[in-house]
C-alpha atoms as a PDB file:
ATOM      1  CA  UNK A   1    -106.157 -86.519-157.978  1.00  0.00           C
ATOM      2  CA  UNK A   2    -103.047 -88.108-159.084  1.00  0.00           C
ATOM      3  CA  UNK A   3    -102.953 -91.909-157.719  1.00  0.00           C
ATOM      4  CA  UNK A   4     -99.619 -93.594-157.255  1.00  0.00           C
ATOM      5  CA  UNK A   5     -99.242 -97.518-156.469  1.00  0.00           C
ATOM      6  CA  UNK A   6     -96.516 -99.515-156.076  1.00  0.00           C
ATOM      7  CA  UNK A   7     -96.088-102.423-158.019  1.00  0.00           C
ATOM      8  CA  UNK A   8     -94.044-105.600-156.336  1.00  0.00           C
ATOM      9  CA  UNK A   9     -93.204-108.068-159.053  1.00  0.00           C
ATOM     10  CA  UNK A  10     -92.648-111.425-157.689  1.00  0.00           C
ATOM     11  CA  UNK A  11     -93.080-114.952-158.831  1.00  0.00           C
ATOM     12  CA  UNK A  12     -92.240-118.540-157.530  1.00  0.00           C
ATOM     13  CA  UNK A  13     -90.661-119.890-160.479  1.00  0.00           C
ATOM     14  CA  UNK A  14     -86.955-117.817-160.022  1.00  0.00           C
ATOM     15  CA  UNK A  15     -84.428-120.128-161.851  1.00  0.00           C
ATOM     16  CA  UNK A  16     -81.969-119.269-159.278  1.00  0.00           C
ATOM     17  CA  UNK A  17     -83.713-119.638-156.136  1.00  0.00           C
ATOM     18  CA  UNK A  18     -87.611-121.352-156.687  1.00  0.00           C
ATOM     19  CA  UNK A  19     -90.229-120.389-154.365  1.00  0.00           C
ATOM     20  CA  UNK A  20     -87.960-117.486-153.034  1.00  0.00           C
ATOM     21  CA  UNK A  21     -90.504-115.058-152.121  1.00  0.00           C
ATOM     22  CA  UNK A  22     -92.502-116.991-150.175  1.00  0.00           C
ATOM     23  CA  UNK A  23     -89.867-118.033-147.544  1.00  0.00           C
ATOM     24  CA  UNK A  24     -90.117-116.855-144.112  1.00  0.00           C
ATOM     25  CA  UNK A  25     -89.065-113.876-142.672  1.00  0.00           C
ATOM     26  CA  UNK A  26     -89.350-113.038-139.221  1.00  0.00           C
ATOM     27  CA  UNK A  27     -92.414-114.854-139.130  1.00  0.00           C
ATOM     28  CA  UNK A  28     -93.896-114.286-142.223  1.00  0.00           C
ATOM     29  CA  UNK A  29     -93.602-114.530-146.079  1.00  0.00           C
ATOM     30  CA  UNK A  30     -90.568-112.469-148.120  1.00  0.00           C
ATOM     31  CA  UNK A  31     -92.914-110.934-149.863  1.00  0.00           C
ATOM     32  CA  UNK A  32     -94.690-109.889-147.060  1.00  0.00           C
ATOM     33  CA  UNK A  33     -92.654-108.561-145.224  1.00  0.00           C
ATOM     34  CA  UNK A  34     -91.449-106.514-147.959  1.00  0.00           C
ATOM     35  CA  UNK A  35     -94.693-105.372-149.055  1.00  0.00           C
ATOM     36  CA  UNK A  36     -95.093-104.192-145.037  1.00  0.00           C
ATOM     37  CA  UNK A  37     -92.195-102.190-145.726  1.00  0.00           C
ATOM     38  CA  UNK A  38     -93.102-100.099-148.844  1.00  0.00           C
ATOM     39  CA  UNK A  39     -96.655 -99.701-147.005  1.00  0.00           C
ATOM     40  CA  UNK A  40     -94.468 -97.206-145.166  1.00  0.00           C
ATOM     41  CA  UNK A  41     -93.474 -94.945-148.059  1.00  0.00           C
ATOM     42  CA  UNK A  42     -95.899 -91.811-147.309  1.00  0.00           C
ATOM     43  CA  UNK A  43     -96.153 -90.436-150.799  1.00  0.00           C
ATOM     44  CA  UNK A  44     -98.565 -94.148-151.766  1.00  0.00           C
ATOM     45  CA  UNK A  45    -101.166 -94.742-152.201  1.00  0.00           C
ATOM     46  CA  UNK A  46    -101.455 -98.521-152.459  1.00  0.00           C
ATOM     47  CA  UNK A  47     -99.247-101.362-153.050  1.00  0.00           C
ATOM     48  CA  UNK A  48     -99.619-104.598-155.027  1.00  0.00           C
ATOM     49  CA  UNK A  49     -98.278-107.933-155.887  1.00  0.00           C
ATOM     50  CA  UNK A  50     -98.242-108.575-159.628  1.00  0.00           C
ATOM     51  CA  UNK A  51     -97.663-112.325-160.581  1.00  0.00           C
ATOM     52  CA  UNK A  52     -98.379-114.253-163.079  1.00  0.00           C
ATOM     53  CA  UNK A  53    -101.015-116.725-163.902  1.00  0.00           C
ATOM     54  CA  UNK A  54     -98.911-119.496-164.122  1.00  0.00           C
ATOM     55  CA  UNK A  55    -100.103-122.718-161.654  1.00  0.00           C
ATOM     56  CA  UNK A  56     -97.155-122.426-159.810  1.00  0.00           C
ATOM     57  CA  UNK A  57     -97.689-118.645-158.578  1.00  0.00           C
ATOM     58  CA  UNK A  58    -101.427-120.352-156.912  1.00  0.00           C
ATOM     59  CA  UNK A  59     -99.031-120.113-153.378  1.00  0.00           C
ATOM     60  CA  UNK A  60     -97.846-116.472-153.616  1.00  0.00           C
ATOM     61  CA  UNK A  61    -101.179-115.464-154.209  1.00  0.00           C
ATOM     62  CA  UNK A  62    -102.068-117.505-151.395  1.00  0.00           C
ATOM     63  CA  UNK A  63     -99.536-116.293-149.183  1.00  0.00           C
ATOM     64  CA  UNK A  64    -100.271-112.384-150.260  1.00  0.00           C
ATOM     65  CA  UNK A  65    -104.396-112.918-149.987  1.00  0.00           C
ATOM     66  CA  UNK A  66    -103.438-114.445-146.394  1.00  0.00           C
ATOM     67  CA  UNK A  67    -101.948-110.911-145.450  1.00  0.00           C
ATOM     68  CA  UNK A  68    -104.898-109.184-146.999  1.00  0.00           C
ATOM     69  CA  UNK A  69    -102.540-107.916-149.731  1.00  0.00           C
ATOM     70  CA  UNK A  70    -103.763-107.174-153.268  1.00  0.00           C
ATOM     71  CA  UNK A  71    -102.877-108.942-156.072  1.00  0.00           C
ATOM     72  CA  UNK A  72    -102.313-108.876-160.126  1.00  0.00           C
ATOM     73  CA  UNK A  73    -102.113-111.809-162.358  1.00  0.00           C
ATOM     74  CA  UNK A  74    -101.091-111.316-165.778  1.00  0.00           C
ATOM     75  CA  UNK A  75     -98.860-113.228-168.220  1.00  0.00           C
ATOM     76  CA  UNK A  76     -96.064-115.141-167.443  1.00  0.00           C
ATOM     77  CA  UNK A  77     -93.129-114.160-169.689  1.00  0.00           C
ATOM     78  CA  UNK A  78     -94.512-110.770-171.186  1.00  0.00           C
ATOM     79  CA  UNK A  79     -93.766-108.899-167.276  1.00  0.00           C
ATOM     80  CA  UNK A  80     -94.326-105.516-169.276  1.00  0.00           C
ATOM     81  CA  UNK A  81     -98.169-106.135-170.594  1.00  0.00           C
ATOM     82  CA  UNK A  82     -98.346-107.764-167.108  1.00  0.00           C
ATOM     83  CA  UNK A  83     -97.526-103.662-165.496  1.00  0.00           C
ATOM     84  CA  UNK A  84    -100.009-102.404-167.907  1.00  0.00           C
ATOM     85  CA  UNK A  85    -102.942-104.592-166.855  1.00  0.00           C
ATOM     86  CA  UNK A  86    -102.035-104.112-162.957  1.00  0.00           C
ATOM     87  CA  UNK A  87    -101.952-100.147-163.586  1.00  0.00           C
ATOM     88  CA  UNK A  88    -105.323-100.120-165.281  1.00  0.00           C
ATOM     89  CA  UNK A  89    -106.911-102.653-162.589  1.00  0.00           C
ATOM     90  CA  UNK A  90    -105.506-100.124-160.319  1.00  0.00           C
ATOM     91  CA  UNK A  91    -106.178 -96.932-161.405  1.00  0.00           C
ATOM     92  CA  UNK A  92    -102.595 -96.068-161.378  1.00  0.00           C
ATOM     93  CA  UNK A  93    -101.365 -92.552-162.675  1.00  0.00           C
ATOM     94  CA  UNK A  94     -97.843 -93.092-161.331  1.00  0.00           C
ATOM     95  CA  UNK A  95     -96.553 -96.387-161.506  1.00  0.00           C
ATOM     96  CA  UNK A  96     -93.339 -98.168-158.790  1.00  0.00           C
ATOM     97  CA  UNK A  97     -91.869-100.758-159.912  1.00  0.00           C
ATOM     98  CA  UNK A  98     -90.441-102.830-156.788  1.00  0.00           C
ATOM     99  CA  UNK A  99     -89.115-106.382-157.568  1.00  0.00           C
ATOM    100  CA  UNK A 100     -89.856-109.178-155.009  1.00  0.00           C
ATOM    101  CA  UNK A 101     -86.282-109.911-154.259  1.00  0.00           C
ATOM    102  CA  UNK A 102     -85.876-106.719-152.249  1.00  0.00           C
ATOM    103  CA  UNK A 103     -87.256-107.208-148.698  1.00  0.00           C
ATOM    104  CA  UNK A 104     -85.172-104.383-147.191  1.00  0.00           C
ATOM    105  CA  UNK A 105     -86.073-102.067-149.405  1.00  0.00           C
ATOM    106  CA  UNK A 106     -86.142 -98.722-147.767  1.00  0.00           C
ATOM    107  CA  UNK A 107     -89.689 -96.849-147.626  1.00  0.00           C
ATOM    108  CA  UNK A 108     -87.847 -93.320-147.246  1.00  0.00           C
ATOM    109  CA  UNK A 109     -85.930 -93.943-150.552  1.00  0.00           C
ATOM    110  CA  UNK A 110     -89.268 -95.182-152.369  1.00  0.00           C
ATOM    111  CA  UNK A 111     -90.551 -91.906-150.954  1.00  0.00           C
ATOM    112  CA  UNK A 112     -87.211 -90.323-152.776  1.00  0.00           C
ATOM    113  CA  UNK A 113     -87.673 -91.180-156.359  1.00  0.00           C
ATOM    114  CA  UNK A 114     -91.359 -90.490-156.483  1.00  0.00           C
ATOM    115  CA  UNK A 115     -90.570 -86.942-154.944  1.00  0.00           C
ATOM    116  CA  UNK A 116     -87.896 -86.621-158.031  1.00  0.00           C
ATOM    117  CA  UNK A 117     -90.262 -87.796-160.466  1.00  0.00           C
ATOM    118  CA  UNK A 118     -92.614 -85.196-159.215  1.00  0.00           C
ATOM    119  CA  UNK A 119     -89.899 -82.487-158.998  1.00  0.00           C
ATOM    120  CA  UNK A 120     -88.498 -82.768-162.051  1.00  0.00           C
ATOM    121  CA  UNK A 121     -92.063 -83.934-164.169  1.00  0.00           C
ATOM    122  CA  UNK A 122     -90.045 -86.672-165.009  1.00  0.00           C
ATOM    123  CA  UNK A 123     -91.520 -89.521-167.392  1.00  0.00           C
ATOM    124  CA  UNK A 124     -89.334 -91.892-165.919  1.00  0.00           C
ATOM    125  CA  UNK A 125     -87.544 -91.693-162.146  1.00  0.00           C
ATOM    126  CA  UNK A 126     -85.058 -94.009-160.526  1.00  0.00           C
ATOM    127  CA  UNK A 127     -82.239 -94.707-158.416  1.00  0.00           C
ATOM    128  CA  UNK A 128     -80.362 -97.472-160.643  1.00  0.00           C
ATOM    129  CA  UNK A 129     -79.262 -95.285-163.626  1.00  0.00           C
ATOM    130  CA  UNK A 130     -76.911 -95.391-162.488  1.00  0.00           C
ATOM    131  CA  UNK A 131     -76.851 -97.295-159.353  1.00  0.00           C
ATOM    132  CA  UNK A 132     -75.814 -95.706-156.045  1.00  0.00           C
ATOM    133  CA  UNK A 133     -77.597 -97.879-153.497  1.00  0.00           C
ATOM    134  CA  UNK A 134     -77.025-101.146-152.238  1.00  0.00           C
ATOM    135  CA  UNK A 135     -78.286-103.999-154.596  1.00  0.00           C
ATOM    136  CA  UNK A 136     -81.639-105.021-153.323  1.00  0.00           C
ATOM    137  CA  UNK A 137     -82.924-100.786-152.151  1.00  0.00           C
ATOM    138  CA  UNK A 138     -84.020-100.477-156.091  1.00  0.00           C
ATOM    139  CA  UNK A 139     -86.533 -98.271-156.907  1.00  0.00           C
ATOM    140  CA  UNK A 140     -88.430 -97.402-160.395  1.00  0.00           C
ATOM    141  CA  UNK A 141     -91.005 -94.819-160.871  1.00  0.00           C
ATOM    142  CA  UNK A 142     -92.614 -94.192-164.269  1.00  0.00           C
ATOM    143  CA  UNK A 143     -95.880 -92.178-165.364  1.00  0.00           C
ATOM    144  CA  UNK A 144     -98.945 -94.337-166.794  1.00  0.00           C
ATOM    145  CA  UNK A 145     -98.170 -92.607-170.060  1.00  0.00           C
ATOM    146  CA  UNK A 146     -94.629 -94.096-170.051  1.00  0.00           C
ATOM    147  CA  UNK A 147     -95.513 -97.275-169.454  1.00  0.00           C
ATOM    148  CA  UNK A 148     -98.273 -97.100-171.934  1.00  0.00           C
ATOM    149  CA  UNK A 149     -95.764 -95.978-174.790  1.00  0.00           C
ATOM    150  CA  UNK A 150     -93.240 -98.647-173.476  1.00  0.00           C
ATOM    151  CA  UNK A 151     -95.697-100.867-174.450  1.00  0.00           C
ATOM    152  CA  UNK A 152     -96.803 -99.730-177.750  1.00  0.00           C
ATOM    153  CA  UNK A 153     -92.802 -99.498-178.917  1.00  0.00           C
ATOM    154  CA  UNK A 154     -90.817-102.152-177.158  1.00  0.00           C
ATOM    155  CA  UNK A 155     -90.345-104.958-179.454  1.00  0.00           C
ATOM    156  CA  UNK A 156     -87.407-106.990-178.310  1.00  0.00           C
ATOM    157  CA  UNK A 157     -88.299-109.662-175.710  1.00  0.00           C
ATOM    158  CA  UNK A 158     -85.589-108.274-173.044  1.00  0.00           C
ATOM    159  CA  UNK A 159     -87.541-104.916-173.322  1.00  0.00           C
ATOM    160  CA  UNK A 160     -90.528-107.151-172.473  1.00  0.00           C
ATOM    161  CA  UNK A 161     -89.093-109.069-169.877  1.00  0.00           C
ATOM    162  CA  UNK A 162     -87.463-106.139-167.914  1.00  0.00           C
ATOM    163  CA  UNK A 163     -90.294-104.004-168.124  1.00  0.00           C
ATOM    164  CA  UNK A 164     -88.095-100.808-168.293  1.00  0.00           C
ATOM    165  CA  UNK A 165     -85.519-101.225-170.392  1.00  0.00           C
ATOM    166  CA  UNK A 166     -87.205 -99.503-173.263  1.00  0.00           C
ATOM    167  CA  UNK A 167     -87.758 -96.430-171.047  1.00  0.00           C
ATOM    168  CA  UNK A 168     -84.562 -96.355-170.108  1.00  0.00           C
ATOM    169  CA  UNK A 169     -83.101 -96.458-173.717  1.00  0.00           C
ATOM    170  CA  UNK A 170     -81.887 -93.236-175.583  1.00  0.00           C
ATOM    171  CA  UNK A 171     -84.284 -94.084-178.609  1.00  0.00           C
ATOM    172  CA  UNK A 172     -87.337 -93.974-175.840  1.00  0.00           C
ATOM    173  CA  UNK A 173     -86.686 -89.657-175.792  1.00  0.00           C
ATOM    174  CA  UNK A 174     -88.505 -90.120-172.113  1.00  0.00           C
ATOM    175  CA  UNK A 175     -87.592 -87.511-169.662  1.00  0.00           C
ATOM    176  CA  UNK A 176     -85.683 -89.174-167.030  1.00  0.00           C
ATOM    177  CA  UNK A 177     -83.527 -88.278-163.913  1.00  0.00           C
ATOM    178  CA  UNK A 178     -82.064 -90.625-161.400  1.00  0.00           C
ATOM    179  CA  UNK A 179     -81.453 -89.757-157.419  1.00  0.00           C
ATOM    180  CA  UNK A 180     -77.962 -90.979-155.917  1.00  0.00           C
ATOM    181  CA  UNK A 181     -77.442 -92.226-152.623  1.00  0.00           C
ATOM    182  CA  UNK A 182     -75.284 -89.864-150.645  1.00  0.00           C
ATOM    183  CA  UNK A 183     -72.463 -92.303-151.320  1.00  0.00           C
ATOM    184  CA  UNK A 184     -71.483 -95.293-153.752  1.00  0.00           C
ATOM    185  CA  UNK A 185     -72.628 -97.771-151.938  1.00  0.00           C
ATOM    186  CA  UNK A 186     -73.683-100.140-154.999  1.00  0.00           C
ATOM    187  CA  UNK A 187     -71.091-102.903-153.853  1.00  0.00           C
ATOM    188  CA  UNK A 188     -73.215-103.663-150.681  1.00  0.00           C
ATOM    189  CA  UNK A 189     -75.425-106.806-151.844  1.00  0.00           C
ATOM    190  CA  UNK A 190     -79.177-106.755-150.041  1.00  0.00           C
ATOM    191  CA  UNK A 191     -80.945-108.516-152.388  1.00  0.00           C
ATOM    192  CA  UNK A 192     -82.271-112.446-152.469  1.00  0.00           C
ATOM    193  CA  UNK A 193     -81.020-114.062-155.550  1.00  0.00           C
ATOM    194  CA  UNK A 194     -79.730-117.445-153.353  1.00  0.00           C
ATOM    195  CA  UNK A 195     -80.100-119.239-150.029  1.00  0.00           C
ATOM    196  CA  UNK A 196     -77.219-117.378-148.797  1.00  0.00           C
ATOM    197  CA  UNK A 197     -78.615-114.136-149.628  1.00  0.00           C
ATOM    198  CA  UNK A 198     -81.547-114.419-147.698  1.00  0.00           C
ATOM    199  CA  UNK A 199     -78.796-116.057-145.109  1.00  0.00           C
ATOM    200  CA  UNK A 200     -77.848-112.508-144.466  1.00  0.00           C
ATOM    201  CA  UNK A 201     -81.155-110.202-145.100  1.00  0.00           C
ATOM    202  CA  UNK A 202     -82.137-112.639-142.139  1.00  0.00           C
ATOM    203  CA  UNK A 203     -79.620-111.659-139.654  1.00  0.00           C
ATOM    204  CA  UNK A 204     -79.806-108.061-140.680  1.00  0.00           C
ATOM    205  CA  UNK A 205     -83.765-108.178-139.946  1.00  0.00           C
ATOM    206  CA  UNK A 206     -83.671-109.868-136.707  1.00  0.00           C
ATOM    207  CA  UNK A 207     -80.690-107.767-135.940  1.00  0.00           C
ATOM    208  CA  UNK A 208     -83.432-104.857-136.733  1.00  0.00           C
ATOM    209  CA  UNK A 209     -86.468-106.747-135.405  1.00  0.00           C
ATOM    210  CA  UNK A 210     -86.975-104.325-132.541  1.00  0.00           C
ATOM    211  CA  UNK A 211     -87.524-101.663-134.730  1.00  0.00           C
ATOM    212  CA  UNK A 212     -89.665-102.292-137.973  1.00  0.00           C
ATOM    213  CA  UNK A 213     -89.241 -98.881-139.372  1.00  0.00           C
ATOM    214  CA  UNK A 214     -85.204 -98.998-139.893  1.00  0.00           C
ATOM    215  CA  UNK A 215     -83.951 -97.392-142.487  1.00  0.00           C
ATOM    216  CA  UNK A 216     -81.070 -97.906-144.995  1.00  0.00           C
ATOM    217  CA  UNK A 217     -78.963 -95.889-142.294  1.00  0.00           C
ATOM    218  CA  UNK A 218     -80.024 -98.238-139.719  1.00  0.00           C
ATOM    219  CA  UNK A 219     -78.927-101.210-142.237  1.00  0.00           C
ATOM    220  CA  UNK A 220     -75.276 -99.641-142.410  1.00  0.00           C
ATOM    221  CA  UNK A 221     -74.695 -99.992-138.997  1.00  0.00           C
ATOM    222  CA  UNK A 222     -75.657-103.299-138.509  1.00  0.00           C
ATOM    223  CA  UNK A 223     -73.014-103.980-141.278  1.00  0.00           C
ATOM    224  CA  UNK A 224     -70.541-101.777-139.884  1.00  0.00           C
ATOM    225  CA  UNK A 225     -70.946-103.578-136.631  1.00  0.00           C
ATOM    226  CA  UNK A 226     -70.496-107.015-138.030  1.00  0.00           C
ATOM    227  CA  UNK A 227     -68.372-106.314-141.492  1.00  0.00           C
ATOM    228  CA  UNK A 228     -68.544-110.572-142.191  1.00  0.00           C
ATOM    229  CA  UNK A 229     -71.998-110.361-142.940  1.00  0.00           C
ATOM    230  CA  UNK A 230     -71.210-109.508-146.512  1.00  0.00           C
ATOM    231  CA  UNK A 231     -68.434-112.040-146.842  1.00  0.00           C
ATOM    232  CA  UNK A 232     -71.617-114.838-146.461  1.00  0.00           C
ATOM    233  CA  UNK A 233     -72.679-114.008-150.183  1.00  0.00           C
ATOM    234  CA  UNK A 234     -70.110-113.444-152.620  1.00  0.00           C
ATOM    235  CA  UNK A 235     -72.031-112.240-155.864  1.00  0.00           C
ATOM    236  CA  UNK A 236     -71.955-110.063-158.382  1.00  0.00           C
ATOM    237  CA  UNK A 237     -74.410-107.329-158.764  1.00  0.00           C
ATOM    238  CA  UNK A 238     -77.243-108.188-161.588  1.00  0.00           C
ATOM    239  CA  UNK A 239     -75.533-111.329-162.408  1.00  0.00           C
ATOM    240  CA  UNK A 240     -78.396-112.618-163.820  1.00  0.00           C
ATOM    241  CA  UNK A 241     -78.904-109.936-166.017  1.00  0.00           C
ATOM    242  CA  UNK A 242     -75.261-110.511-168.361  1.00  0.00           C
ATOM    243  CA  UNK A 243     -75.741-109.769-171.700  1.00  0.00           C
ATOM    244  CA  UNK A 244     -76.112-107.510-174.856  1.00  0.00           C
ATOM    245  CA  UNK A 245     -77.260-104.173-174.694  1.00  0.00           C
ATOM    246  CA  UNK A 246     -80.835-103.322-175.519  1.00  0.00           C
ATOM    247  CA  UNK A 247     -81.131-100.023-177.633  1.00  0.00           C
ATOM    248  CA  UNK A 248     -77.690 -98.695-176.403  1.00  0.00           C
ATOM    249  CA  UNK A 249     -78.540 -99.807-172.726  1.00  0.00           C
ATOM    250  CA  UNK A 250     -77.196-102.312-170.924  1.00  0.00           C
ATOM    251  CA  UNK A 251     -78.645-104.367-168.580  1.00  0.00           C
ATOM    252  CA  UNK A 252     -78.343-103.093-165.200  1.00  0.00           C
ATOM    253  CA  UNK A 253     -80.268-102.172-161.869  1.00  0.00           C
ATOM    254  CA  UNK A 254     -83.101-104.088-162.869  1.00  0.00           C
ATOM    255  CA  UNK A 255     -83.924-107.694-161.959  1.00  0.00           C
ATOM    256  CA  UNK A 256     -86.516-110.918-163.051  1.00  0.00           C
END
């Protein structure tokens, strides 16, 4: 039987915001309370932080074990041989690719892509090619076998960083589809990158607290209710991601 886990990548050492995923959170860790979250998702089977074995990710293992979460250590600055270990650990077939930053992230939507991937016998599913949600609802869903060939053929150290870029490229030939929100809403910032995003994912979460199973839905009427929220954080999407393109694609939708 097919096995599909959910991979959160997180680490402490973010150049923009250091020890990020392990601030509180309505009581508990980022990461979590995000990992809570995409427990939720009914079409997973598990779901695990993957770190790296760098000294300085010691306290988001902590904080994960603490929460009896699992947990993946693999190298530092090669995040794609990283995926590959933490799929094989975990028996995955079907692999999600989740990135740390995303606390809010929406277990109906992860539910979403892997039901696309599924559909369509997709190699490689998404909903940031191109990007329809808010920043910080990203989801990734690849087969074993696409990871395993993203592996073998991605060369450049962007492709190695990112973890899908490669799959994502034309020159991959991976079958691919992407699910869009049911409008643009790709302006709306959710994601922690900075103090001030996590400012807001804050409010928006204790503004939520009495429910813990609100949905993206839910987190547009919170905003529609108090429209300055989103004045709090003034960045652009993926700004951390600027530069060349990688095998005719650019960098987008997908974060350190």
């Amino acid at each position: 039987m097919s096995r599909t886990v959910a991979f959160i990548q997180a680490r402490m050492s973010s150049s923009r915001f250091p020890g990020k995923v392990i601030e509180p959170l309505q009581g508990q860790p980022m990461i979590v309370y995000m990992a809570c979250r995409a427990q939720r998702a009914c079409l997973l089977d598990d779901v695990v932080v993957v770190t790296s074995t760098h000294a300085s990710d010691d306290p988001l293992e902590a904080a994960a074990a603490a929460a009896s979460l699992p947990t993946f250590r693999g190298e530092l600055d090669d995040v794609l041989s990283r995926f590959v270990g933490a799929a094989r650990a975990h028996r995955a077939d079907v692999v999600v690719r989740l990135t740390g930053d995303c606390p809010l992230v929406d277990p109906a939507v992860v539910d979403l892509v892997i039901q696309a991937q599924r559909e369509q016998q997709a190699d490689y599913a998404s909903n940031i090619d191109p990007p329809s949600y808010p920043d910080g609802f990203d989801v990734e869903c690849c087969t074993l076998d696409a990871l395993l060939r993203a592996d073998r053929h991605a060369r450049q150290g962007p492709e190695r960083e990112h973890v899908t870029l490669w799959m994502r490229s034309e020159a991959s030939g991976l079958r691919r589809c992407n699910v869009r929100a049911v409008a643009d809403l790709s302006h709306l910032r959710l994601t922690v990158d900075y103090p001030d995003d996590l400012e807001v994912v804050r409010r928006i979460a204790e503004q939520a607290a009495h429910d813990q199973r609100f949905d993206l839905y839910d987190v547009l009427r919170i905003l529609a209710a108090d429209p300055q929220l989103l004045t709090l954080n003034p960045h652009a999407r993926n700004e951390g991601l600027t530069g060349p393109s990688v095998q005719g694609t650019p960098f987008n939708g997908d974060k350190p």
